[in-house]
Every structure is written in structure tokens, then in C-alpha cells.
PDBML (XML) file of the C-alpha atoms, coordinates in Angstrom:
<?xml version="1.0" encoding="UTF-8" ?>
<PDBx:datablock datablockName="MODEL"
   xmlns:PDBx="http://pdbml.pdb.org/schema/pdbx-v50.xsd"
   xmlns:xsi="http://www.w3.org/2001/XMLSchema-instance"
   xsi:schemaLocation="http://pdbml.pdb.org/schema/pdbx-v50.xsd pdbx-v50.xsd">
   <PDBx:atom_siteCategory>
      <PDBx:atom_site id="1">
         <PDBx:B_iso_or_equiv>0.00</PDBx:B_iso_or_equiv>
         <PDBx:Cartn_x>-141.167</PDBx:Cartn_x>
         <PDBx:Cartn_y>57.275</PDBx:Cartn_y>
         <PDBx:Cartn_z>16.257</PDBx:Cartn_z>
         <PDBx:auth_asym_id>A</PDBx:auth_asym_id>
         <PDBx:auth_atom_id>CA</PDBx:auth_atom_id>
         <PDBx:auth_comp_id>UNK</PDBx:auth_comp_id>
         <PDBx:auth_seq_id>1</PDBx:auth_seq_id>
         <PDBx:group_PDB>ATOM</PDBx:group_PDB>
         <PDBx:label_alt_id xsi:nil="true" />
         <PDBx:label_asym_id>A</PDBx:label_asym_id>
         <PDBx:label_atom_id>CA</PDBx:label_atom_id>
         <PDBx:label_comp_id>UNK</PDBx:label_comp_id>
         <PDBx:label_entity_id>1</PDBx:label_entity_id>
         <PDBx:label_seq_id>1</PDBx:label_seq_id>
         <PDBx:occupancy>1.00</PDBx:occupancy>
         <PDBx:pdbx_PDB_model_num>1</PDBx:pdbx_PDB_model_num>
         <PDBx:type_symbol>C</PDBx:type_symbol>
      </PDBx:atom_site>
      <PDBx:atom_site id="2">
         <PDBx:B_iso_or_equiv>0.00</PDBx:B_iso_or_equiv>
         <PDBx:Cartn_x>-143.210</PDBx:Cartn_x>
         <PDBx:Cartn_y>57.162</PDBx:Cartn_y>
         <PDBx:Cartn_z>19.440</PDBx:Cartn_z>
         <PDBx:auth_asym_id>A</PDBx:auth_asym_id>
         <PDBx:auth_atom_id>CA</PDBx:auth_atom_id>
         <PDBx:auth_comp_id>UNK</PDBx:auth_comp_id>
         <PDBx:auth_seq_id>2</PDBx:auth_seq_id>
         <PDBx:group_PDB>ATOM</PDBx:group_PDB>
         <PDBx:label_alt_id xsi:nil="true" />
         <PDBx:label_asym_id>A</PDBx:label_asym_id>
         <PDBx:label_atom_id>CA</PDBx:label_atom_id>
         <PDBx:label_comp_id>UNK</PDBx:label_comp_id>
         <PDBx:label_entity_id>1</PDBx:label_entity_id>
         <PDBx:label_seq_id>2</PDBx:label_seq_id>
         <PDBx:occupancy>1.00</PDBx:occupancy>
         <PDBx:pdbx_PDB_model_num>1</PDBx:pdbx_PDB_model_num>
         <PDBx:type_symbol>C</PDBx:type_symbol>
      </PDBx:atom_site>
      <PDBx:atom_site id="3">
         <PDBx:B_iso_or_equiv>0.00</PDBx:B_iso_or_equiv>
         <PDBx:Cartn_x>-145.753</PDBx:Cartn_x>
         <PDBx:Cartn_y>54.385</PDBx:Cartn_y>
         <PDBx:Cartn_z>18.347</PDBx:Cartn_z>
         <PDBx:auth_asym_id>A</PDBx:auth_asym_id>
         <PDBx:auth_atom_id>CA</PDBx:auth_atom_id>
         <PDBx:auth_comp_id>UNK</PDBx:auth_comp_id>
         <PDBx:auth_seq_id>3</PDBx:auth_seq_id>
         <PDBx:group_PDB>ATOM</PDBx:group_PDB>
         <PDBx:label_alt_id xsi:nil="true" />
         <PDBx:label_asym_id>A</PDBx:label_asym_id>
         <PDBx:label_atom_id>CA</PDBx:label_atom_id>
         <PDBx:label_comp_id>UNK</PDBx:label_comp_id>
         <PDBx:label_entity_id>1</PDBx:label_entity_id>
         <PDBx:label_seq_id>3</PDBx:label_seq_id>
         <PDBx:occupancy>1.00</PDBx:occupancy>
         <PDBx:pdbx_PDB_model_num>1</PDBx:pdbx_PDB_model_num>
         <PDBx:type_symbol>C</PDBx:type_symbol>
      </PDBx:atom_site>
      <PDBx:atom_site id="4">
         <PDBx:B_iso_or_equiv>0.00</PDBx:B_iso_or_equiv>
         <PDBx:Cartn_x>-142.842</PDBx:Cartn_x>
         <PDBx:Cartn_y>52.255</PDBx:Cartn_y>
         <PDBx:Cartn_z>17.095</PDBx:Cartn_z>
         <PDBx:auth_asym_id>A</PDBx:auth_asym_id>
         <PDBx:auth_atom_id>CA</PDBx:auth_atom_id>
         <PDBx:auth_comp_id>UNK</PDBx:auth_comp_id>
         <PDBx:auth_seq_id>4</PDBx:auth_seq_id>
         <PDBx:group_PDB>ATOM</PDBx:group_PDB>
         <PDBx:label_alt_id xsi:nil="true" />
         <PDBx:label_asym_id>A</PDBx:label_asym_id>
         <PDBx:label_atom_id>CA</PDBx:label_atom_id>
         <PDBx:label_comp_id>UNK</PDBx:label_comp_id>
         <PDBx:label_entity_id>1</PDBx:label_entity_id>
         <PDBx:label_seq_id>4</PDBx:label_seq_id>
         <PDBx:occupancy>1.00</PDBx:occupancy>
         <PDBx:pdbx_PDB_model_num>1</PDBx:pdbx_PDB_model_num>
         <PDBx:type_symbol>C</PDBx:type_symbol>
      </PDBx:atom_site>
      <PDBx:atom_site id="5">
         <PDBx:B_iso_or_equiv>0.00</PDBx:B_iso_or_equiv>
         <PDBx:Cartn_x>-141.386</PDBx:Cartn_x>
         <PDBx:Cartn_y>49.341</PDBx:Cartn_y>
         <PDBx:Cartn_z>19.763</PDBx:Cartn_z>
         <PDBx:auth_asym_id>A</PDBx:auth_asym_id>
         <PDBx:auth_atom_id>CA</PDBx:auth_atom_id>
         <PDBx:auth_comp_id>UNK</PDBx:auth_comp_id>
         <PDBx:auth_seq_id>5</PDBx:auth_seq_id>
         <PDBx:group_PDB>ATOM</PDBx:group_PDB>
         <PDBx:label_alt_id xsi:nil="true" />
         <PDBx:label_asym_id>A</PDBx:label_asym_id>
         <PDBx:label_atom_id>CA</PDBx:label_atom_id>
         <PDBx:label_comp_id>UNK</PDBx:label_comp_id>
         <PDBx:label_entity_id>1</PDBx:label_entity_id>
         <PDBx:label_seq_id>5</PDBx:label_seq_id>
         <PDBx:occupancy>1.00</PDBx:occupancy>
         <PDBx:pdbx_PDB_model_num>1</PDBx:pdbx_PDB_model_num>
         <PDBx:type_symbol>C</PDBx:type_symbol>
      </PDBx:atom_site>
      <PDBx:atom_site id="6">
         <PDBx:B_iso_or_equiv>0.00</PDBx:B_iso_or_equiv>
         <PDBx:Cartn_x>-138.261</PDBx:Cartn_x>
         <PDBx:Cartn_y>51.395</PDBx:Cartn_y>
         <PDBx:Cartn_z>22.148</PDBx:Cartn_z>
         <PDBx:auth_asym_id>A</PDBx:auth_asym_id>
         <PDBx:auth_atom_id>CA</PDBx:auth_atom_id>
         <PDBx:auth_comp_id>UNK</PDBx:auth_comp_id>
         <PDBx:auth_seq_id>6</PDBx:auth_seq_id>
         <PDBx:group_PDB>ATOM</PDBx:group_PDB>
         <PDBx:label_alt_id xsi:nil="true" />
         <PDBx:label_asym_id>A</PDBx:label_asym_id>
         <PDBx:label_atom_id>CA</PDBx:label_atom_id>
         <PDBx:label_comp_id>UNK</PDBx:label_comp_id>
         <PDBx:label_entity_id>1</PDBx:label_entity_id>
         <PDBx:label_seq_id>6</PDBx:label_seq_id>
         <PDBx:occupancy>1.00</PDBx:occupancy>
         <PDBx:pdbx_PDB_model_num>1</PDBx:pdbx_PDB_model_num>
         <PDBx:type_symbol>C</PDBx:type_symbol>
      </PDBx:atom_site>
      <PDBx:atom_site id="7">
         <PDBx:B_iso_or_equiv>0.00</PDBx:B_iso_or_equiv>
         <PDBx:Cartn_x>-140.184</PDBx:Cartn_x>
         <PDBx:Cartn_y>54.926</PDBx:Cartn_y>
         <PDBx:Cartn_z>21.481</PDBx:Cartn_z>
         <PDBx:auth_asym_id>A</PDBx:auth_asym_id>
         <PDBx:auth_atom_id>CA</PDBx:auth_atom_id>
         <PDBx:auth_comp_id>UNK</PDBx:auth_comp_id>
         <PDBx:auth_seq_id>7</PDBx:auth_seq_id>
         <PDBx:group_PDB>ATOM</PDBx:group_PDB>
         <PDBx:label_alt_id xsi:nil="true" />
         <PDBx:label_asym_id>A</PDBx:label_asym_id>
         <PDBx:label_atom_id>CA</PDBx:label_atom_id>
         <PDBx:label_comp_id>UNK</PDBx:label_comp_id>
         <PDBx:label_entity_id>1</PDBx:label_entity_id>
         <PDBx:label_seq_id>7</PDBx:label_seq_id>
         <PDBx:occupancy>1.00</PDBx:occupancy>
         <PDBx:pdbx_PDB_model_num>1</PDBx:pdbx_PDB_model_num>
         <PDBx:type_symbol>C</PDBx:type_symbol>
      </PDBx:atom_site>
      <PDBx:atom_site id="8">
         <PDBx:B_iso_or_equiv>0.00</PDBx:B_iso_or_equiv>
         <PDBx:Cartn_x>-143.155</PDBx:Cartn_x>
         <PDBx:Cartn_y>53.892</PDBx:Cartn_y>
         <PDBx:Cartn_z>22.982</PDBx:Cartn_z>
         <PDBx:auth_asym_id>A</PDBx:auth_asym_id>
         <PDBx:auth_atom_id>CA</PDBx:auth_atom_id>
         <PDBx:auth_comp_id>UNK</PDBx:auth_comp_id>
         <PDBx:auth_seq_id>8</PDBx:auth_seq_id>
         <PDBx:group_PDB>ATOM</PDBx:group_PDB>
         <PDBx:label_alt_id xsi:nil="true" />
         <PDBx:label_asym_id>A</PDBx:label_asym_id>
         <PDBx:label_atom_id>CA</PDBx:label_atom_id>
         <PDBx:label_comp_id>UNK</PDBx:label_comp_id>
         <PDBx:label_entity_id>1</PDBx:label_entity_id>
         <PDBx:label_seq_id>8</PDBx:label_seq_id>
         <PDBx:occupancy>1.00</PDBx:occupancy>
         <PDBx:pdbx_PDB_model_num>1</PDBx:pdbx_PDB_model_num>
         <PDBx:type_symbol>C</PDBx:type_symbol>
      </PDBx:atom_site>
      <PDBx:atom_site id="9">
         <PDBx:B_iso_or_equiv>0.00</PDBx:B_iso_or_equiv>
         <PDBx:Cartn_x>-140.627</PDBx:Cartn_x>
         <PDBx:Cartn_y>52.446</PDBx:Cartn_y>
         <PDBx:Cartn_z>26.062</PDBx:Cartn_z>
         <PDBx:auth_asym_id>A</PDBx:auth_asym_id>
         <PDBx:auth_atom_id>CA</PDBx:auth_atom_id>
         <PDBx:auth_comp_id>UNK</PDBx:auth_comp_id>
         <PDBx:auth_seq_id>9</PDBx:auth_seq_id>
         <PDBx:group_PDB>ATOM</PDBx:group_PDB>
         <PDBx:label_alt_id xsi:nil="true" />
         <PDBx:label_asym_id>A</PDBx:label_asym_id>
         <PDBx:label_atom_id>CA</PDBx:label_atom_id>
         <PDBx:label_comp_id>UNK</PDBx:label_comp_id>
         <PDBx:label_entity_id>1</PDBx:label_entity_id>
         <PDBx:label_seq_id>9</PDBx:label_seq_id>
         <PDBx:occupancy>1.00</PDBx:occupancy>
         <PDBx:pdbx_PDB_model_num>1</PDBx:pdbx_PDB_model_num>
         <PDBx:type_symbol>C</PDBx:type_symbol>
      </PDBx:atom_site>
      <PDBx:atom_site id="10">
         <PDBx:B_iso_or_equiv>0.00</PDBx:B_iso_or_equiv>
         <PDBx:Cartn_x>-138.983</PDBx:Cartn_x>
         <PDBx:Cartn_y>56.233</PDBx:Cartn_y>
         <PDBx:Cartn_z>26.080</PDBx:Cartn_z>
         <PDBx:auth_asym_id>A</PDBx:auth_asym_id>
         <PDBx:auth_atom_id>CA</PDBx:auth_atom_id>
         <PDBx:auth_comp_id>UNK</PDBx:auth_comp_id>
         <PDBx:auth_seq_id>10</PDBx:auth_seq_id>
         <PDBx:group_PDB>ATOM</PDBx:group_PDB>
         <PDBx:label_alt_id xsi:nil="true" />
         <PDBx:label_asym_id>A</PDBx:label_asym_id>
         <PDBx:label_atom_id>CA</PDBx:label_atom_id>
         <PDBx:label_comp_id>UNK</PDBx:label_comp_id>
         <PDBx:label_entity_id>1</PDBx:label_entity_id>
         <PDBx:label_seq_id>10</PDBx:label_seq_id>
         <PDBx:occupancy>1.00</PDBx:occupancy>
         <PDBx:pdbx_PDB_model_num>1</PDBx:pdbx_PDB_model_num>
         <PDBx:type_symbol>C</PDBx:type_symbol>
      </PDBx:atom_site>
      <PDBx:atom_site id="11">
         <PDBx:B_iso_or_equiv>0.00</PDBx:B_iso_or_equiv>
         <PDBx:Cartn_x>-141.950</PDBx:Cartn_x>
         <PDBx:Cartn_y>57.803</PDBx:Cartn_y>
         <PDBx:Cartn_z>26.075</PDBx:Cartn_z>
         <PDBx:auth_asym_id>A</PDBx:auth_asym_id>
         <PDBx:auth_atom_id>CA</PDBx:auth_atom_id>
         <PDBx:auth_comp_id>UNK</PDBx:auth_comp_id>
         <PDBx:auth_seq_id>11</PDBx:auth_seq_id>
         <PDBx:group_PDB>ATOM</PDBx:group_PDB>
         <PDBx:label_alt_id xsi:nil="true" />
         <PDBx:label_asym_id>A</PDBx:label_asym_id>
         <PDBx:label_atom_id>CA</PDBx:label_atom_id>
         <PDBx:label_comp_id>UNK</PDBx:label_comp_id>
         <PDBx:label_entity_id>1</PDBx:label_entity_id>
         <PDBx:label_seq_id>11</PDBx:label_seq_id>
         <PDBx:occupancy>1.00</PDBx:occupancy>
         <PDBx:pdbx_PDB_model_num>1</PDBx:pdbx_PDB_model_num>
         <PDBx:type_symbol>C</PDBx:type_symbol>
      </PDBx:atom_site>
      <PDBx:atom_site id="12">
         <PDBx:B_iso_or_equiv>0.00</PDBx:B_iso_or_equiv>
         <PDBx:Cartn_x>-143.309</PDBx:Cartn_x>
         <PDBx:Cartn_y>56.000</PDBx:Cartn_y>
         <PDBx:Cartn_z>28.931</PDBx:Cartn_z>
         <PDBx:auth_asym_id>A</PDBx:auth_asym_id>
         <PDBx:auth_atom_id>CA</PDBx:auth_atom_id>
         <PDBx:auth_comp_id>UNK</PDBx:auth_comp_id>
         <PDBx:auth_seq_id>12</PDBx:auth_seq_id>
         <PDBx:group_PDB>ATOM</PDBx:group_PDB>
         <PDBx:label_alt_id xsi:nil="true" />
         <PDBx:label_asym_id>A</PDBx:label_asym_id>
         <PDBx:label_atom_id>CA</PDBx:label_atom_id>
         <PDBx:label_comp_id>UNK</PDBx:label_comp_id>
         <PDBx:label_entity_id>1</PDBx:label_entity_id>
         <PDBx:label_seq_id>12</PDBx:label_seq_id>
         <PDBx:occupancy>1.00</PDBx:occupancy>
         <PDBx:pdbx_PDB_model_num>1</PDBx:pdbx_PDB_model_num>
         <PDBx:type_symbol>C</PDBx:type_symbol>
      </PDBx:atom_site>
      <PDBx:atom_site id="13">
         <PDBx:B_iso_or_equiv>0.00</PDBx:B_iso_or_equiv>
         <PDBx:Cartn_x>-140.305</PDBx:Cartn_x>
         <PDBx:Cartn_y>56.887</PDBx:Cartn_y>
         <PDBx:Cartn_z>30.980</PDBx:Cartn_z>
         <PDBx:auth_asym_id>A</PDBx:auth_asym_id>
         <PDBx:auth_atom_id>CA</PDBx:auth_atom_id>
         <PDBx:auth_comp_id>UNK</PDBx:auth_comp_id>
         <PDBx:auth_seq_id>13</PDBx:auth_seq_id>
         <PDBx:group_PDB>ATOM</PDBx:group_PDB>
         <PDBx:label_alt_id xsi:nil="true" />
         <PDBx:label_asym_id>A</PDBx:label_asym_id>
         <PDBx:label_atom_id>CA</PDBx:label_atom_id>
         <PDBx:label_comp_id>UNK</PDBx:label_comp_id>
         <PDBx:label_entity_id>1</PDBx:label_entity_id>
         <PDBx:label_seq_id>13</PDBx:label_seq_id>
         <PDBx:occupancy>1.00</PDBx:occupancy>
         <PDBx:pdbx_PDB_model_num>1</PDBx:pdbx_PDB_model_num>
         <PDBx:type_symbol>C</PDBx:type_symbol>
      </PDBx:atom_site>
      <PDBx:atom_site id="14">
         <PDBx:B_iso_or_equiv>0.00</PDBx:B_iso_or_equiv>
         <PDBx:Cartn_x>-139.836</PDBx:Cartn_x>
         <PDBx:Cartn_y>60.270</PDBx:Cartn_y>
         <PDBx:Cartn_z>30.389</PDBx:Cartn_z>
         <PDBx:auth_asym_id>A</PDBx:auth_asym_id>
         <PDBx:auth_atom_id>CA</PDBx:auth_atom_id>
         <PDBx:auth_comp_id>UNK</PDBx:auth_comp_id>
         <PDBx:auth_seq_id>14</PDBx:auth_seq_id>
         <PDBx:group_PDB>ATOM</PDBx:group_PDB>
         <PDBx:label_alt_id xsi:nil="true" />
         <PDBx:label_asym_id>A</PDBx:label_asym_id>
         <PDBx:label_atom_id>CA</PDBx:label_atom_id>
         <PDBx:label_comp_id>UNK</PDBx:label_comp_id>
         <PDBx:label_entity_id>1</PDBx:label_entity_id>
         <PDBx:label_seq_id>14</PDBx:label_seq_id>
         <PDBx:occupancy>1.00</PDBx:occupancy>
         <PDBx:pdbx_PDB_model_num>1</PDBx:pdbx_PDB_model_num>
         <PDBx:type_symbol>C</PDBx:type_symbol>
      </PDBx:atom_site>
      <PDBx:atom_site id="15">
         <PDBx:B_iso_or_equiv>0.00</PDBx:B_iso_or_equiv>
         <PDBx:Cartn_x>-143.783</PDBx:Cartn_x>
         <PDBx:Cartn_y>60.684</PDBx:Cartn_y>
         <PDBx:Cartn_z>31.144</PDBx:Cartn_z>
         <PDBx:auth_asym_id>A</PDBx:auth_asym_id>
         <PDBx:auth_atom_id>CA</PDBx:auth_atom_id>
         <PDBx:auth_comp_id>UNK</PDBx:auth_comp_id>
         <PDBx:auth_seq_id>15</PDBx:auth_seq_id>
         <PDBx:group_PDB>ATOM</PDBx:group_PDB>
         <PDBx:label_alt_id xsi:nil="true" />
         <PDBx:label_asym_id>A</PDBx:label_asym_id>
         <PDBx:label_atom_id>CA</PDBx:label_atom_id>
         <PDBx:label_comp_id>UNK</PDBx:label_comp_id>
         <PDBx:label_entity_id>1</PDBx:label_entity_id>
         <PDBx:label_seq_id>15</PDBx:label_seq_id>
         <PDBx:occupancy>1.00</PDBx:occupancy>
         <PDBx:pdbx_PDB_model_num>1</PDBx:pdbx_PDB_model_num>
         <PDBx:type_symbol>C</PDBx:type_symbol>
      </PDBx:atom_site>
      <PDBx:atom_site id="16">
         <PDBx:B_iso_or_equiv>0.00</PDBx:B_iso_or_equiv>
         <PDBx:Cartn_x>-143.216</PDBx:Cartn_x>
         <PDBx:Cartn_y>58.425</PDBx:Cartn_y>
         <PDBx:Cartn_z>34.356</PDBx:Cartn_z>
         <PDBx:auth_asym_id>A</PDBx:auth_asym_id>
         <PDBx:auth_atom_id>CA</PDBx:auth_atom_id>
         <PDBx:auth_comp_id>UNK</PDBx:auth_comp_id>
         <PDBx:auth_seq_id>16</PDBx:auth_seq_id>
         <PDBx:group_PDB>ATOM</PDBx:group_PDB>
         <PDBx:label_alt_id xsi:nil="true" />
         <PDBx:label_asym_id>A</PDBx:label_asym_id>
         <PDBx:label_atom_id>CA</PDBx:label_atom_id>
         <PDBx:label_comp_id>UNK</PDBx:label_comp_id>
         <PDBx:label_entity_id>1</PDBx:label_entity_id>
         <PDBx:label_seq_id>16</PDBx:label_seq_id>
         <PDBx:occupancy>1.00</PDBx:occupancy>
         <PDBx:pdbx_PDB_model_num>1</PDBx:pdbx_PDB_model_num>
         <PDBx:type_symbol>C</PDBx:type_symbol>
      </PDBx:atom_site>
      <PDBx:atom_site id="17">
         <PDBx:B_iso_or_equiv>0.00</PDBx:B_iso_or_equiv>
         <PDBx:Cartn_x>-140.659</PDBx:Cartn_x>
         <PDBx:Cartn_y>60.822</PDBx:Cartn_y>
         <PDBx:Cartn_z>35.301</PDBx:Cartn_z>
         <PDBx:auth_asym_id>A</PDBx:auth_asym_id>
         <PDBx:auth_atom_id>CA</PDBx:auth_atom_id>
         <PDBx:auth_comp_id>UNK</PDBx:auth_comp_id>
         <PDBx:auth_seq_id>17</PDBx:auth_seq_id>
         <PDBx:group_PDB>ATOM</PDBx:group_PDB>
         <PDBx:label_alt_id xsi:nil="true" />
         <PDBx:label_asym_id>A</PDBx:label_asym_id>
         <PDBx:label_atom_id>CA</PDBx:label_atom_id>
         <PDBx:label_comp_id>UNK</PDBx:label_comp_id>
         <PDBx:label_entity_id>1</PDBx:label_entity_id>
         <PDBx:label_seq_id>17</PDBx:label_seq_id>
         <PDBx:occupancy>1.00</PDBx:occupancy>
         <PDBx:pdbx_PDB_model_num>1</PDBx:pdbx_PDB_model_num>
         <PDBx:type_symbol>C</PDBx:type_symbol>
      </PDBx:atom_site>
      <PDBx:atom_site id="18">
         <PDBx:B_iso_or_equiv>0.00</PDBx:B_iso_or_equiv>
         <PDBx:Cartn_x>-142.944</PDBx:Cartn_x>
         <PDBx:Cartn_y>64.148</PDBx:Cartn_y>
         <PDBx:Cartn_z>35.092</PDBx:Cartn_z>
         <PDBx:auth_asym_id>A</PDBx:auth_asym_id>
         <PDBx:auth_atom_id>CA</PDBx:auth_atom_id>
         <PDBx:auth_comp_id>UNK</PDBx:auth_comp_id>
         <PDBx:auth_seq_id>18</PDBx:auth_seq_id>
         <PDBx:group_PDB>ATOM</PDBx:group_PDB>
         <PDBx:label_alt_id xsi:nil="true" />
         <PDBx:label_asym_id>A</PDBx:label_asym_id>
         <PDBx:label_atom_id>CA</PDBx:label_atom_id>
         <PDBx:label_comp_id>UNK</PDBx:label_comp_id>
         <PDBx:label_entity_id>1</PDBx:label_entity_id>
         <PDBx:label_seq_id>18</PDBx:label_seq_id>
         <PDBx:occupancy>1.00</PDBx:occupancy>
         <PDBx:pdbx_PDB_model_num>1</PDBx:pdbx_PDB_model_num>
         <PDBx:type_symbol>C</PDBx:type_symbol>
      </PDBx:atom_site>
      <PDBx:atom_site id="19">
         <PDBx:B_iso_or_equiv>0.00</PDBx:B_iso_or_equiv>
         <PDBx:Cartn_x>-141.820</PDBx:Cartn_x>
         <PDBx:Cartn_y>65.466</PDBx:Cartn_y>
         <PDBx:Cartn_z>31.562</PDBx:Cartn_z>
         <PDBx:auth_asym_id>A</PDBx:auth_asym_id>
         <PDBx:auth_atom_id>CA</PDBx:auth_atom_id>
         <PDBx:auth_comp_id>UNK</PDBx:auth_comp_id>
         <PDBx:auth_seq_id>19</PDBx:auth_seq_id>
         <PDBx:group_PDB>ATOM</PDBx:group_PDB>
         <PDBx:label_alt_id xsi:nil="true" />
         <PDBx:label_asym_id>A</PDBx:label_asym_id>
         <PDBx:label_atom_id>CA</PDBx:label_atom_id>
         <PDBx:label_comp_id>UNK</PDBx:label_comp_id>
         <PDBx:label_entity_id>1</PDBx:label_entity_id>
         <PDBx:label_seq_id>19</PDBx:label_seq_id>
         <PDBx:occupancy>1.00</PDBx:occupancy>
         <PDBx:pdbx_PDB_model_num>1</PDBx:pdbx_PDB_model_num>
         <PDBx:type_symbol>C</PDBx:type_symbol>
      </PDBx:atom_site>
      <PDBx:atom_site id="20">
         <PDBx:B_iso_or_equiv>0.00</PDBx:B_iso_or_equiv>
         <PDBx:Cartn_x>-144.275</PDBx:Cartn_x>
         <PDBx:Cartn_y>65.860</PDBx:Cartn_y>
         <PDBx:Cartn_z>28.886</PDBx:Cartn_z>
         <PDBx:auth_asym_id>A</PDBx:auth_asym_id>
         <PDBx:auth_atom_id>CA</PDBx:auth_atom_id>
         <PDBx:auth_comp_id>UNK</PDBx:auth_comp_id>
         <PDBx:auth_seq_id>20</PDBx:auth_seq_id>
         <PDBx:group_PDB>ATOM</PDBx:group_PDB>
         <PDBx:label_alt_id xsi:nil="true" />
         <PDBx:label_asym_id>A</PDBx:label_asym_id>
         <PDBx:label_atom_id>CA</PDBx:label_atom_id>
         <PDBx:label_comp_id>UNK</PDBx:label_comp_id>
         <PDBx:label_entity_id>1</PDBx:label_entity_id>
         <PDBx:label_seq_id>20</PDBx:label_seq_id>
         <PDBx:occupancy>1.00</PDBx:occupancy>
         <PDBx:pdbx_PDB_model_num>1</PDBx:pdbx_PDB_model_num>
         <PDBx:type_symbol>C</PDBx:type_symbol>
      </PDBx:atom_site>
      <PDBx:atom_site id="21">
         <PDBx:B_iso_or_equiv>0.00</PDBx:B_iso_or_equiv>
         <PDBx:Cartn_x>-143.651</PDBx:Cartn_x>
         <PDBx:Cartn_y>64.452</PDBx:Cartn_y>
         <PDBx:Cartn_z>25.571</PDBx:Cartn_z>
         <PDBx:auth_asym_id>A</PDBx:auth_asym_id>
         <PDBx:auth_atom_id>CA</PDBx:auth_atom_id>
         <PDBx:auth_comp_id>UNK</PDBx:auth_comp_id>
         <PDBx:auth_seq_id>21</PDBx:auth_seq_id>
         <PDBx:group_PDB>ATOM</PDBx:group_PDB>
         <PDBx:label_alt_id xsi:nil="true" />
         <PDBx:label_asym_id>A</PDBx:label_asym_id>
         <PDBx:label_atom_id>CA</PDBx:label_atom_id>
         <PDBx:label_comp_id>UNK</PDBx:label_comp_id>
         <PDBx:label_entity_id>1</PDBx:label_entity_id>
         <PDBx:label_seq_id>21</PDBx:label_seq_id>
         <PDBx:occupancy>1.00</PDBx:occupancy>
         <PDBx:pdbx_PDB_model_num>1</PDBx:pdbx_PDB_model_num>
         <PDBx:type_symbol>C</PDBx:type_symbol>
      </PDBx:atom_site>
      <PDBx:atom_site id="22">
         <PDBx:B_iso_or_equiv>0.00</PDBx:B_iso_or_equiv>
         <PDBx:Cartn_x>-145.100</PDBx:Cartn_x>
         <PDBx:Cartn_y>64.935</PDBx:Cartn_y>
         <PDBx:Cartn_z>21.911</PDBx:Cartn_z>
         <PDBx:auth_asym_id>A</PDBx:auth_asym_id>
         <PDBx:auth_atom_id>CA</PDBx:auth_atom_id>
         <PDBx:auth_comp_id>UNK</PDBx:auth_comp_id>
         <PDBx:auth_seq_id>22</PDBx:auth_seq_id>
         <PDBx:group_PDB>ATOM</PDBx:group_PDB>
         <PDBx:label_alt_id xsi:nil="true" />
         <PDBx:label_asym_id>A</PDBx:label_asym_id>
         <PDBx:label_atom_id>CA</PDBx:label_atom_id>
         <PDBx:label_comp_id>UNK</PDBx:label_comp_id>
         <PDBx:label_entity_id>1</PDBx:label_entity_id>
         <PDBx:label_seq_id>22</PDBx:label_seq_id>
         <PDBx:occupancy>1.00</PDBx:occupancy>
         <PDBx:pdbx_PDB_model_num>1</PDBx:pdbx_PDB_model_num>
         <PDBx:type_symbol>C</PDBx:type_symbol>
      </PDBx:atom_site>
      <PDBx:atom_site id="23">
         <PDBx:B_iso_or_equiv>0.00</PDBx:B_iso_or_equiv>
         <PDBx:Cartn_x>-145.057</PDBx:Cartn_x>
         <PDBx:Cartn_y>62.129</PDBx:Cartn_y>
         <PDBx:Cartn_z>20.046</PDBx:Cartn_z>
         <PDBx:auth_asym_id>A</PDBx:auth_asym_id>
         <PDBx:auth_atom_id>CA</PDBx:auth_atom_id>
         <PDBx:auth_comp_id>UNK</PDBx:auth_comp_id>
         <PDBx:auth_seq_id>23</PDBx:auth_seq_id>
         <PDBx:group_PDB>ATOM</PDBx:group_PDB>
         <PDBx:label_alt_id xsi:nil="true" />
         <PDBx:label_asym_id>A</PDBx:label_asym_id>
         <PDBx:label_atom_id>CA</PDBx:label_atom_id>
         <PDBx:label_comp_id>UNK</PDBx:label_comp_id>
         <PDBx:label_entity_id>1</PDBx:label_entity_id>
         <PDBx:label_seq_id>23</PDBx:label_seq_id>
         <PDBx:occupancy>1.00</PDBx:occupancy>
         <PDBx:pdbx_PDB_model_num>1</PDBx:pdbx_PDB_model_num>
         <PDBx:type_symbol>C</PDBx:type_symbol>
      </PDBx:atom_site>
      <PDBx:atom_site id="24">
         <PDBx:B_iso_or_equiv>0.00</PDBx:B_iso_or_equiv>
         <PDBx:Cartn_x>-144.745</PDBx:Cartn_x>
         <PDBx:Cartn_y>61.956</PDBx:Cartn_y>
         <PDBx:Cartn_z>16.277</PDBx:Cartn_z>
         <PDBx:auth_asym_id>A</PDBx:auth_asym_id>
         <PDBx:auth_atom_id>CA</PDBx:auth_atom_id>
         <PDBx:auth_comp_id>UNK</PDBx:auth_comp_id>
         <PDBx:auth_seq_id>24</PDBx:auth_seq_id>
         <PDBx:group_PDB>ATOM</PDBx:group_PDB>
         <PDBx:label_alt_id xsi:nil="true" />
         <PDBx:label_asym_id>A</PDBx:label_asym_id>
         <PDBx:label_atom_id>CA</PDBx:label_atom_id>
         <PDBx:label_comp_id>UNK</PDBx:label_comp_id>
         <PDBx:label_entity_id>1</PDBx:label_entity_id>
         <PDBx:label_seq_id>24</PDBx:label_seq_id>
         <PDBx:occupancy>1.00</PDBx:occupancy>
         <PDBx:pdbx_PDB_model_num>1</PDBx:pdbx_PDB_model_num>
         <PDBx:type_symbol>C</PDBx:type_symbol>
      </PDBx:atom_site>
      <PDBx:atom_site id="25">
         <PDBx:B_iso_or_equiv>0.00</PDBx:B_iso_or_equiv>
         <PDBx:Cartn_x>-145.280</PDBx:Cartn_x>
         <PDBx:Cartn_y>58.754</PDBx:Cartn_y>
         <PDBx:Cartn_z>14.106</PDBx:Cartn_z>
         <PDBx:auth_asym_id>A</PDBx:auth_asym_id>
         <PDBx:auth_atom_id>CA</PDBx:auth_atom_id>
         <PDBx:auth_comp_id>UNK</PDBx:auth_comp_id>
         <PDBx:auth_seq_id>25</PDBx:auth_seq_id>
         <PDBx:group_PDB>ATOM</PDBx:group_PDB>
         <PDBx:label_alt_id xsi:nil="true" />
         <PDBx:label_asym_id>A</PDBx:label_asym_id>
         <PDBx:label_atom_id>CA</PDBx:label_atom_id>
         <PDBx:label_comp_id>UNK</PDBx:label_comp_id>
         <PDBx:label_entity_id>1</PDBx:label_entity_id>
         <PDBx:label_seq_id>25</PDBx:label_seq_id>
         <PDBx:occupancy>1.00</PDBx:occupancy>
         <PDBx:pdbx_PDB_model_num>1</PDBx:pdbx_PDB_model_num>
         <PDBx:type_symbol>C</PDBx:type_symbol>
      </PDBx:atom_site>
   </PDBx:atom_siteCategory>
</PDBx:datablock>
């Protein structure tokens, strides 16, 4: 759900804090 509303909000933290994330949607 990473182009929905609070995954795109995760995503952008966990990225902010060095971690690198696959998103699926």
C-alpha cells in the first residue's frame, strides 16, 4: 500500500531514516 495516504508517510520515514523500502501498490 505504499502509494496509498499513511504508506506513502511510512515510506518516507523509514527512507529518511537510511532503510530501503520496496513499495507495492
Amino acid at each position: 500500500g505504499a502509494a496509498g495516504f499513511i504508506g506513502m508517510h511510512v515510506s518516507e520515514r523509514l527512507l529518511a531514516a537510511g532503510h530501503g523500502v520496496v513499495g507495492i501498490d
